[in-house]
PDB file of N, CA and C in Angstrom:
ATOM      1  N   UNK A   1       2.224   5.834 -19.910  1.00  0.00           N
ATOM      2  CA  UNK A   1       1.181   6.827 -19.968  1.00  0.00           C
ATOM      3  C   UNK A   1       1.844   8.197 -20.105  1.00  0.00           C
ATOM      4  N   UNK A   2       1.345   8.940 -20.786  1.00  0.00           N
ATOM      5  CA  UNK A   2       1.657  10.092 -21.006  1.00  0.00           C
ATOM      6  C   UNK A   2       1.364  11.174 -20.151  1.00  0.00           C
ATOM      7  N   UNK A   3       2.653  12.056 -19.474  1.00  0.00           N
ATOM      8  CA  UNK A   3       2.118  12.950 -18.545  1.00  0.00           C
ATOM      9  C   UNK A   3       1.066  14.241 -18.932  1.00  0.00           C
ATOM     10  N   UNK A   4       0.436  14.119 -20.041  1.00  0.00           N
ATOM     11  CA  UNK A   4      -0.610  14.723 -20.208  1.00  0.00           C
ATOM     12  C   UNK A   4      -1.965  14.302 -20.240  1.00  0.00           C
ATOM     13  N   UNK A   5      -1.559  12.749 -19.990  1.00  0.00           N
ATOM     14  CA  UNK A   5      -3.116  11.861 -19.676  1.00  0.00           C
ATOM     15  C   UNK A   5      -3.868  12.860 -18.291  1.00  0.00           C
ATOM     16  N   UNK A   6      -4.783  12.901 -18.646  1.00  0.00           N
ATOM     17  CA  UNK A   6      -6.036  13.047 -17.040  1.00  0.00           C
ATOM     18  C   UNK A   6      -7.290  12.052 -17.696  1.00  0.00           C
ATOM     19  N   UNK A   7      -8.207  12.110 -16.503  1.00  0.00           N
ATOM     20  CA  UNK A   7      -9.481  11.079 -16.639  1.00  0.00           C
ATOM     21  C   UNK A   7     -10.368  11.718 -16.124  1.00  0.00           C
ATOM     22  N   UNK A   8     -12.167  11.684 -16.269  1.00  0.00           N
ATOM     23  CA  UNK A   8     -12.781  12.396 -15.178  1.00  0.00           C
ATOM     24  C   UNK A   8     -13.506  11.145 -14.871  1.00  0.00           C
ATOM     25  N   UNK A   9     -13.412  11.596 -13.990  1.00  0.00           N
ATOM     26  CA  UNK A   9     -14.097  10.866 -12.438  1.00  0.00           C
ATOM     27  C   UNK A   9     -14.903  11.194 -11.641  1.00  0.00           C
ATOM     28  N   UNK A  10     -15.762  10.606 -11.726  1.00  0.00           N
ATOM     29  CA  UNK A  10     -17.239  10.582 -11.169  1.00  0.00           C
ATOM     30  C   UNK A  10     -17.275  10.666  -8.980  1.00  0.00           C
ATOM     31  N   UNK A  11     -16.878  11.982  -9.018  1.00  0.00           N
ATOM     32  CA  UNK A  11     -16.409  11.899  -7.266  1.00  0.00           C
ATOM     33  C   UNK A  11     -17.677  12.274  -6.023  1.00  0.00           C
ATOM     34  N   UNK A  12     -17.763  12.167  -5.170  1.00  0.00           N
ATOM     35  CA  UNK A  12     -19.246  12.106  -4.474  1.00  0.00           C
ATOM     36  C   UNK A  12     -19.076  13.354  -3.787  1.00  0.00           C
ATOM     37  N   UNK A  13     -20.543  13.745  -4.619  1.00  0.00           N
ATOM     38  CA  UNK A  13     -20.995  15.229  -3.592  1.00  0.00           C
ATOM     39  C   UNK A  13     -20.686  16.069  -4.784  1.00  0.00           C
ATOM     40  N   UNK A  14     -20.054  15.845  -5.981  1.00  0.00           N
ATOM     41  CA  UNK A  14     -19.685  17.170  -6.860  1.00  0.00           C
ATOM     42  C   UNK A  14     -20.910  16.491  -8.109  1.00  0.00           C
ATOM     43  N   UNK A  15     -21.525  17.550  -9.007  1.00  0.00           N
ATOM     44  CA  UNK A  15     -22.528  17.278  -9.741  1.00  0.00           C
ATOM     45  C   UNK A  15     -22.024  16.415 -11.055  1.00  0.00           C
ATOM     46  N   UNK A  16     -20.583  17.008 -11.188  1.00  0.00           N
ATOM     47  CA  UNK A  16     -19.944  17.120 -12.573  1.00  0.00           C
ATOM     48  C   UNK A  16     -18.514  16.266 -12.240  1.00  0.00           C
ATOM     49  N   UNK A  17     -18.243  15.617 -13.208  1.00  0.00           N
ATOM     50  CA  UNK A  17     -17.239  14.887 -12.683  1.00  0.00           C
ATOM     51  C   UNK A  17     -15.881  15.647 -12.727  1.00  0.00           C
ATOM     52  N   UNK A  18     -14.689  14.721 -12.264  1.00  0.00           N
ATOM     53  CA  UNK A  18     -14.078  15.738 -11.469  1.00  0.00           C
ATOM     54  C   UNK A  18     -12.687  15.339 -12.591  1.00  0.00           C
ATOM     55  N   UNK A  19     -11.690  16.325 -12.794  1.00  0.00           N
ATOM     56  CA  UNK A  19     -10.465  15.607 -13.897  1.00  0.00           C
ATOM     57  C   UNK A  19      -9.673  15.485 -12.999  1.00  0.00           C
ATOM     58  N   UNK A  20      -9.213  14.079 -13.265  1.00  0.00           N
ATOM     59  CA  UNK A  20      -8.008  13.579 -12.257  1.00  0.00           C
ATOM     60  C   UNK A  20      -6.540  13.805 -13.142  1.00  0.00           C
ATOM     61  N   UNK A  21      -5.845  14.396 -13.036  1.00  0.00           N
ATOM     62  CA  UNK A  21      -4.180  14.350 -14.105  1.00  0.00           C
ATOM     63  C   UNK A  21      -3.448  13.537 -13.981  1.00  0.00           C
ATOM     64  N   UNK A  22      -4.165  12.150 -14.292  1.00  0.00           N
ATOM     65  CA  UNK A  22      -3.626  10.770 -14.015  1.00  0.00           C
ATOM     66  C   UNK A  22      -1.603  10.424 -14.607  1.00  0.00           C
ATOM     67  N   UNK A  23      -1.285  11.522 -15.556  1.00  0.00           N
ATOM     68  CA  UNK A  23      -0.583  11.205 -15.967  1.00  0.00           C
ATOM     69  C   UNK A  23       0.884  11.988 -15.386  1.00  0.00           C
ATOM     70  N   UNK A  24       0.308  13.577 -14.467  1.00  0.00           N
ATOM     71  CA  UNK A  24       1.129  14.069 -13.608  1.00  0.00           C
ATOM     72  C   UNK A  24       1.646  13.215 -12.111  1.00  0.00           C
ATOM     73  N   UNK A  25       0.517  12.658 -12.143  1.00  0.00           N
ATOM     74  CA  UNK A  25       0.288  11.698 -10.520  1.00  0.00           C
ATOM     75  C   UNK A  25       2.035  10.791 -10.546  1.00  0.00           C
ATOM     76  N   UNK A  26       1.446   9.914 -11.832  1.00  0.00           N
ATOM     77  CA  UNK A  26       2.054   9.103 -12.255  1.00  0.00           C
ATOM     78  C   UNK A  26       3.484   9.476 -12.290  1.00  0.00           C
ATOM     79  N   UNK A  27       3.855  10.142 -12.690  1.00  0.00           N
ATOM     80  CA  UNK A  27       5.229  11.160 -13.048  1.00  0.00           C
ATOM     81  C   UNK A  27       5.679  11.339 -12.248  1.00  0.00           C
ATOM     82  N   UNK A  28       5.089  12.539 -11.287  1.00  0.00           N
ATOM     83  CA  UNK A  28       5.323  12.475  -9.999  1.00  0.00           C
ATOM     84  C   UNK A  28       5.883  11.294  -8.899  1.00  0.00           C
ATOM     85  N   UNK A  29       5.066  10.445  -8.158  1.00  0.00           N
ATOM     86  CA  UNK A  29       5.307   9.511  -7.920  1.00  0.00           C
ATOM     87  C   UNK A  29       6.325   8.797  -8.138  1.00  0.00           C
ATOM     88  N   UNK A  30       6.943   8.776  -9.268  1.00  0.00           N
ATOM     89  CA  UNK A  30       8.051   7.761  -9.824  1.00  0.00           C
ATOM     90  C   UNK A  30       9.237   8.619  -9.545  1.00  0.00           C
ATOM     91  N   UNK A  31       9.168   9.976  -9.669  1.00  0.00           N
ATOM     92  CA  UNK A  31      10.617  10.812  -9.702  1.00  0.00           C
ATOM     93  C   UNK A  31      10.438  10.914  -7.605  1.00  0.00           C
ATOM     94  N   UNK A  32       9.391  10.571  -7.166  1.00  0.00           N
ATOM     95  CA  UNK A  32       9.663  11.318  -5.740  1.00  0.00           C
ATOM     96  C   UNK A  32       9.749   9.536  -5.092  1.00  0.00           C
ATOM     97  N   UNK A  33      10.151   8.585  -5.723  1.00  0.00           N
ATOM     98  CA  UNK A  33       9.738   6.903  -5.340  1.00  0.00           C
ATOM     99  C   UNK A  33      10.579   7.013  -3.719  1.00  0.00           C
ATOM    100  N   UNK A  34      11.997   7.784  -4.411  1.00  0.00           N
ATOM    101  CA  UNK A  34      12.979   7.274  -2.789  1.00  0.00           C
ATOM    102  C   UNK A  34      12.413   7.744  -1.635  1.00  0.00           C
ATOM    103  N   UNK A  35      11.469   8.754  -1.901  1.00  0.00           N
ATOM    104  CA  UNK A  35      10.863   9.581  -0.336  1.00  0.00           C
ATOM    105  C   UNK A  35       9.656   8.868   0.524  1.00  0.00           C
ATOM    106  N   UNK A  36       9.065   7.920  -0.779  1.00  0.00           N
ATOM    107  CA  UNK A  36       8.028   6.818  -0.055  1.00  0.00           C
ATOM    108  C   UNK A  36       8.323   6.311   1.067  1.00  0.00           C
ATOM    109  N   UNK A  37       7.614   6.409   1.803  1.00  0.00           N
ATOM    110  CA  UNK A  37       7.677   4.702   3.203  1.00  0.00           C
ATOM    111  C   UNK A  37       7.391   3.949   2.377  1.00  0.00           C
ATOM    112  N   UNK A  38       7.928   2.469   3.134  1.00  0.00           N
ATOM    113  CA  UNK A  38       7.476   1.151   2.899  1.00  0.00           C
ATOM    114  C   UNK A  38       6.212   0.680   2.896  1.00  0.00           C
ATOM    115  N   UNK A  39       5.161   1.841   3.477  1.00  0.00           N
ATOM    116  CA  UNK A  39       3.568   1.155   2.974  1.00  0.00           C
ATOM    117  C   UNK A  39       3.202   1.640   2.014  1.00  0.00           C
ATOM    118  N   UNK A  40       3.966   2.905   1.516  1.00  0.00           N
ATOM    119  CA  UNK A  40       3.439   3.366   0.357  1.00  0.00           C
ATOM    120  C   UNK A  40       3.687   2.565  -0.373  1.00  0.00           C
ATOM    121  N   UNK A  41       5.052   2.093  -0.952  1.00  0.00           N
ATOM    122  CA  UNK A  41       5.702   1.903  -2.190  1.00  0.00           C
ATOM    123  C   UNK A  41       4.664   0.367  -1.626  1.00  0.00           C
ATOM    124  N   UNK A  42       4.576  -0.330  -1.079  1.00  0.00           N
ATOM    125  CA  UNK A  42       3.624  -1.850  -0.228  1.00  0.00           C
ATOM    126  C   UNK A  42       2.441  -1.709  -2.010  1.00  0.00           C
ATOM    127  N   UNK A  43       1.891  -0.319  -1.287  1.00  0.00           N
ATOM    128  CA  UNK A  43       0.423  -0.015  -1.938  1.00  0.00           C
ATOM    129  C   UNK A  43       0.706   0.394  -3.257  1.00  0.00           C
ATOM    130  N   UNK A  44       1.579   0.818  -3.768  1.00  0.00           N
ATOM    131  CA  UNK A  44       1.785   0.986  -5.334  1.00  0.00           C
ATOM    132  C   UNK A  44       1.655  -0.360  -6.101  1.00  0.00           C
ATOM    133  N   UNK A  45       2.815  -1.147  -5.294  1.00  0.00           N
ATOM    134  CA  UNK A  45       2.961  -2.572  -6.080  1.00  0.00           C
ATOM    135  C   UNK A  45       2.140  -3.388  -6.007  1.00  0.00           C
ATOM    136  N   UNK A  46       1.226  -3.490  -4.870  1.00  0.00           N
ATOM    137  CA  UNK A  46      -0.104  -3.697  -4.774  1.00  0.00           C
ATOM    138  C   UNK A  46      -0.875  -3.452  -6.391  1.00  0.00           C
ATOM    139  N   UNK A  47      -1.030  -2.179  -6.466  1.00  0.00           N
ATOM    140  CA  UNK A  47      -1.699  -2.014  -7.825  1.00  0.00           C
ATOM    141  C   UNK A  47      -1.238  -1.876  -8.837  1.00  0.00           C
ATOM    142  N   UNK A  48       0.057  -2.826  -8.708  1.00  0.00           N
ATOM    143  CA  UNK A  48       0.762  -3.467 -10.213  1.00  0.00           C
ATOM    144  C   UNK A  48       1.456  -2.246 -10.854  1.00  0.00           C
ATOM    145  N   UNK A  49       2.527  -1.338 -10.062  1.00  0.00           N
ATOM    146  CA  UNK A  49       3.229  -0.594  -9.903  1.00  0.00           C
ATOM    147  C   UNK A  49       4.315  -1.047  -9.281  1.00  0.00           C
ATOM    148  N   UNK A  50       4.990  -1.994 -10.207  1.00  0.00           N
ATOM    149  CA  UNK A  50       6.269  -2.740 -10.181  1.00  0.00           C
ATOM    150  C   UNK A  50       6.983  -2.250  -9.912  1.00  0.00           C
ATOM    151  N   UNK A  51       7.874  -0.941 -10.520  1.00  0.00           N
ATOM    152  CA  UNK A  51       8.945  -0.285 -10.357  1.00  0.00           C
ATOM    153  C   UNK A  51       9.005   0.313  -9.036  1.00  0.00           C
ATOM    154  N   UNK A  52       7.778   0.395  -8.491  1.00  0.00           N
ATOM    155  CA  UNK A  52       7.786   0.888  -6.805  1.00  0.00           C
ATOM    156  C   UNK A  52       8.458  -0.277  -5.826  1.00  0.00           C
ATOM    157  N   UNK A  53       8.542  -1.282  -6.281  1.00  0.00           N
ATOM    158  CA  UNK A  53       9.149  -2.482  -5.183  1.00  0.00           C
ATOM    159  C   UNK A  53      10.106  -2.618  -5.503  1.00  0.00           C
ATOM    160  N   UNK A  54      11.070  -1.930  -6.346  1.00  0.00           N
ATOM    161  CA  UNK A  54      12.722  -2.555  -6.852  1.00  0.00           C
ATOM    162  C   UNK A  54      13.616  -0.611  -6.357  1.00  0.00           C
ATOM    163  N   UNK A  55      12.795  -0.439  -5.408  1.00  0.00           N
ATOM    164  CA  UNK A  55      13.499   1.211  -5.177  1.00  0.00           C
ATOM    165  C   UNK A  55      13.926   0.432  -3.215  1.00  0.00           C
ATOM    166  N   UNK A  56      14.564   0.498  -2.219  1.00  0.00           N
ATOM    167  CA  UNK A  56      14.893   0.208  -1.492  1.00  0.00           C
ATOM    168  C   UNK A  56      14.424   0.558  -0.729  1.00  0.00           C
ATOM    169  N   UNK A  57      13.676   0.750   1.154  1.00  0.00           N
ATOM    170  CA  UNK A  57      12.843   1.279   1.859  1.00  0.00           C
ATOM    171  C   UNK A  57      13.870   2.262   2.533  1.00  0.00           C
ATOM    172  N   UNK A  58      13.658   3.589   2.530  1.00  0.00           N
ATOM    173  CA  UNK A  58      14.414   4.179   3.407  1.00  0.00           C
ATOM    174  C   UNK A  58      14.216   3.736   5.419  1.00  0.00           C
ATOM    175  N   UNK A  59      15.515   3.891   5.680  1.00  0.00           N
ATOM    176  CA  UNK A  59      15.474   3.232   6.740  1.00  0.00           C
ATOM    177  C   UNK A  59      14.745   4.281   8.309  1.00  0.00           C
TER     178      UNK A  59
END
């Protein structure tokens, strides 16, 4: 995905949907992987965010 992807998203309580910068998230996330806990990186690979389970758990 391209770090200029975003999406809008339909979020509760706002009239208008909301732009998520799905593709900064993404980016992010991957360059900051070593600073995760182990439930994070758990919950990435969870949602088929592979490369989050082959980074090591800081201890």
């Amino acid at each position: 995905m391209p770090r200029a992807h975003s999406e809008e998203v339909a979020a509760d309580g706002e009239a208008e949907p909301v732009v998520v910068k799905l593709g900064v998230w993404l980016s992010n996330t991957k360059s900051r992987r070593e600073r995760l806990d182990a439930d994070q990186l758990d919950a990435l690979a969870k949602l088929g965010m592979h490369w989050a389970s082959t980074v090591p758990a800081r201890a």
